[in-house]
C-alpha atoms as a PDB file:
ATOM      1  CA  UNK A   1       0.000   0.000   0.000  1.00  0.00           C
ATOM      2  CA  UNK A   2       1.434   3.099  -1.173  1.00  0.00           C
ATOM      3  CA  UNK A   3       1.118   6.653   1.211  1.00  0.00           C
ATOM      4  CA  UNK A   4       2.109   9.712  -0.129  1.00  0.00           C
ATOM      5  CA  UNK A   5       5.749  11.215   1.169  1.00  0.00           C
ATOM      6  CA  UNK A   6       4.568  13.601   3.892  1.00  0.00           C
ATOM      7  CA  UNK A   7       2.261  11.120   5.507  1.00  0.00           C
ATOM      8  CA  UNK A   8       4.517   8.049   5.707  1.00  0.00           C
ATOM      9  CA  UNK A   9       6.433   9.136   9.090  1.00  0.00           C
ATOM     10  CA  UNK A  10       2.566   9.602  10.551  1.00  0.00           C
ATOM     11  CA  UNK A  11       1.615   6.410   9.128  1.00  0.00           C
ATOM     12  CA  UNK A  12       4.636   4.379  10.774  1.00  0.00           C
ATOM     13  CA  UNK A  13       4.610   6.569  14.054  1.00  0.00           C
ATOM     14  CA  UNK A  14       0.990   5.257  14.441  1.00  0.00           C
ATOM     15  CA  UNK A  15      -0.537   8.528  14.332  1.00  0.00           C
ATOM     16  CA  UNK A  16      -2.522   7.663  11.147  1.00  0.00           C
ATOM     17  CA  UNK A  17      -4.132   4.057  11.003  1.00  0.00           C
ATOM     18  CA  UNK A  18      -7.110   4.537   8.489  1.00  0.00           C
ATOM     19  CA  UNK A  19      -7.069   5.196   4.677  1.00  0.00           C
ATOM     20  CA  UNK A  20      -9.870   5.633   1.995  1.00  0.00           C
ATOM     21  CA  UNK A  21      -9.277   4.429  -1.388  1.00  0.00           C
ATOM     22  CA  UNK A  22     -10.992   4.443  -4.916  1.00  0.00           C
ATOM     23  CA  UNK A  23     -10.188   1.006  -6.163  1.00  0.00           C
ATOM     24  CA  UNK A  24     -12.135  -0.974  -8.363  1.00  0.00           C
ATOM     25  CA  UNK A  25     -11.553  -4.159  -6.564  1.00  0.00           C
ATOM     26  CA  UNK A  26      -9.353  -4.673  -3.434  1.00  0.00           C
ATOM     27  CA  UNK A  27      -5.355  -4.296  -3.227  1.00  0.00           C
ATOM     28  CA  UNK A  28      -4.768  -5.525   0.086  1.00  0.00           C
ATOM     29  CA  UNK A  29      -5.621  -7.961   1.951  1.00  0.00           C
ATOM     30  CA  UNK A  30      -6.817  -8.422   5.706  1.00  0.00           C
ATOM     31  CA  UNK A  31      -3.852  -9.534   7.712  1.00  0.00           C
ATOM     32  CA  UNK A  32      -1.422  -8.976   5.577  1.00  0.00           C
ATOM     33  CA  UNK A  33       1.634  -6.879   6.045  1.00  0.00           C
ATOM     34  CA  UNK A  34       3.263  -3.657   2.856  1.00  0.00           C
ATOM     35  CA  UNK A  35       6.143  -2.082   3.481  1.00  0.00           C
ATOM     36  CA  UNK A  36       5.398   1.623   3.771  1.00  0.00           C
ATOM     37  CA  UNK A  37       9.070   3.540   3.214  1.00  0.00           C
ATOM     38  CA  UNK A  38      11.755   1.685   6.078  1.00  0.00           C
ATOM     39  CA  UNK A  39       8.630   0.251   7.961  1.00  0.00           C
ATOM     40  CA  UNK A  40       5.581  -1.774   7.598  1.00  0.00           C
ATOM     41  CA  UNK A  41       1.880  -1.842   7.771  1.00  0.00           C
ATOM     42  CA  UNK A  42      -0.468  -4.615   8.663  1.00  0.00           C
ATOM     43  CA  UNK A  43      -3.877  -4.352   7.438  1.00  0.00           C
ATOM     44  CA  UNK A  44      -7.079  -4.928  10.211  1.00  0.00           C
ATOM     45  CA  UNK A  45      -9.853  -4.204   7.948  1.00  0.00           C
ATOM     46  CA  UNK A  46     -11.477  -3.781   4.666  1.00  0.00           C
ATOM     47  CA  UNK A  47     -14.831  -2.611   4.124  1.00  0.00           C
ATOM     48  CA  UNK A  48     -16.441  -1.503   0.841  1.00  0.00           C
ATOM     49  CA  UNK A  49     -19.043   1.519   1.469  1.00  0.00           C
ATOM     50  CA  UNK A  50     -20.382   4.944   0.101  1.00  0.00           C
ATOM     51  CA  UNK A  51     -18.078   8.172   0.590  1.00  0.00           C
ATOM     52  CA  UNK A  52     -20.769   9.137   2.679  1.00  0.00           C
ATOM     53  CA  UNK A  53     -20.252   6.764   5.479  1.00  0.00           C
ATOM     54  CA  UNK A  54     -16.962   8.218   5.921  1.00  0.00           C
ATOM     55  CA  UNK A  55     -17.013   9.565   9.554  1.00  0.00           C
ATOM     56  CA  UNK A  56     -15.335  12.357  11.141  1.00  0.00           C
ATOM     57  CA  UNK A  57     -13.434  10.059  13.883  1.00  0.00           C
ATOM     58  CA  UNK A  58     -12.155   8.228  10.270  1.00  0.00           C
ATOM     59  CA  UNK A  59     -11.170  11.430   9.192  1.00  0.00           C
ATOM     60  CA  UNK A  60      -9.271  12.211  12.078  1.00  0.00           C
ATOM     61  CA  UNK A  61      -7.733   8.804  12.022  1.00  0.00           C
ATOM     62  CA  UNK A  62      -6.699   9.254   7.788  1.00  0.00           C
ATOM     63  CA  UNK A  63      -4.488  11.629   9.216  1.00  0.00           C
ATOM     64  CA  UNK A  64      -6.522  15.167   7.096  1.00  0.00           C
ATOM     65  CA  UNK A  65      -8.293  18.120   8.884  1.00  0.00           C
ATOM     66  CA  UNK A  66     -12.432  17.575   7.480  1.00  0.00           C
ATOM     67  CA  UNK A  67     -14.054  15.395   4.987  1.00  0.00           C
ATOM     68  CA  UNK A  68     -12.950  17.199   1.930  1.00  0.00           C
ATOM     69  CA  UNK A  69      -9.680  17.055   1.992  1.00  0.00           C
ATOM     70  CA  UNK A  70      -9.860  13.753   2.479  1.00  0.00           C
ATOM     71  CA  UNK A  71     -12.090  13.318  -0.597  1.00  0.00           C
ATOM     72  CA  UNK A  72      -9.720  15.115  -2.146  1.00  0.00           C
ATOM     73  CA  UNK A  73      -6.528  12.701  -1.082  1.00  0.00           C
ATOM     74  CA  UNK A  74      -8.764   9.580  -2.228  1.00  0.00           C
ATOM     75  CA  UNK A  75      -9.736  11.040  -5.639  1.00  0.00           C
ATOM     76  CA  UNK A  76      -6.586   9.858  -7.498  1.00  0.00           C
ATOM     77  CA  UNK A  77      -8.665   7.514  -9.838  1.00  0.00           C
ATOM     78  CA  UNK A  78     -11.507   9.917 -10.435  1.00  0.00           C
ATOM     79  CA  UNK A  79     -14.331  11.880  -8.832  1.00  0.00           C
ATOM     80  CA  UNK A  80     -15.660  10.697  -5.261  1.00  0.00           C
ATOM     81  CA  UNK A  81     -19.356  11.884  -4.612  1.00  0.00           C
ATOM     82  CA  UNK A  82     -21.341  11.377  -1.716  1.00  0.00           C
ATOM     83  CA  UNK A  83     -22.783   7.628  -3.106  1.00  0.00           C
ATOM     84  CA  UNK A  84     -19.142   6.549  -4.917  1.00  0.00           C
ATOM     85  CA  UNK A  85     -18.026   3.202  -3.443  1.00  0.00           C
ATOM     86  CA  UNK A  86     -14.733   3.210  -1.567  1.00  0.00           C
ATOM     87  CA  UNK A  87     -12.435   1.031   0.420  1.00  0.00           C
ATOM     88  CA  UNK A  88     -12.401   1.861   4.023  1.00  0.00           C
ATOM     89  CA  UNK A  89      -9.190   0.381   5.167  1.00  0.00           C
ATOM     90  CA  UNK A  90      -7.828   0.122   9.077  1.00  0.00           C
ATOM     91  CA  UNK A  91      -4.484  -0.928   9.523  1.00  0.00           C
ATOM     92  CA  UNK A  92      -1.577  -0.302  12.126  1.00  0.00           C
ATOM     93  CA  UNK A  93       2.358   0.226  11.830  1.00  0.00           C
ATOM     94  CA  UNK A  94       4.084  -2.583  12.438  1.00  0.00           C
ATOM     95  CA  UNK A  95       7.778  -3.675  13.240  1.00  0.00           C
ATOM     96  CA  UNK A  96       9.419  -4.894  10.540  1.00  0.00           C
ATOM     97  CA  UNK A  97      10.521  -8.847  10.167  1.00  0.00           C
ATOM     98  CA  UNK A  98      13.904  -9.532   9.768  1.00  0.00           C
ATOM     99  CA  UNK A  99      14.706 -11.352   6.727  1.00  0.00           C
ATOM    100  CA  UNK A 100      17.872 -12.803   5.656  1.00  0.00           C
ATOM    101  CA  UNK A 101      19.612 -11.241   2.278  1.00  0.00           C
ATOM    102  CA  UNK A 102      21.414 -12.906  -0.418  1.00  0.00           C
ATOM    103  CA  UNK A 103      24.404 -13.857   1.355  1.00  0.00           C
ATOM    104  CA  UNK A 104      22.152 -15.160   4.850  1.00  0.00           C
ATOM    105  CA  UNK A 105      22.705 -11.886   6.307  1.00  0.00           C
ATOM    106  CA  UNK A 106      19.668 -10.200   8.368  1.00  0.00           C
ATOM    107  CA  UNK A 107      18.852  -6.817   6.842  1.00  0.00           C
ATOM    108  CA  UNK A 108      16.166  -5.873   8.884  1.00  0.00           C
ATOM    109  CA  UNK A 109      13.620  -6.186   6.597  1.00  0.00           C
END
């Protein structure tokens, strides 16, 4: 899962653990773990649901100041109205597994 440069440091200190995406079908998947710049993510939930279901405690938690701006964020793939479908995503930062490198090294993957 990709997050835009100036919110990645939010995303991995914790501070932002809820994104809104216009997708046509799903890109994650519960449980699983993306690396987000030197850290990682794991992924809670997904929920498909109208823009308009967006709350302002999700806004808060998508890291943006009101409703718009998040609209805004999330309309990379076109237009996001009131009744557009979106995926509602909750995840947290996670520490990242160790995994051994070419030559059995740990790089701290």
């Amino acid at each position: 899962m990709e997050f835009s440069r100036e919110l990645r440091n939010d995303v991995l200190a914790g501070d932002i653990t809820l994104s809104v995406r216009l997708w046509k079908r799903p890109r994650v998947k519960e449980g699983a773990r993306y690396r987000v710049g030197l850290g990682e993510i794991e992924v809670d939930a997904i929920e498909l649901l109208p823009f308009a279901a967006i709350t302002r405690e999700d806004v808060r938690r998508a890291g943006e100041p009101d409703r718009e701006r998040l609209r805004h964020r999330a309309a990379h793939a076109g237009p996001i109205h009131e009744d557009t479908l979106v995926y509602r995503i909750e995840f947290h930062a996670v520490a990242p597994v160790a995994r051994p490198g070419p030559s059995g090294e740990v790089d701290g993957r």
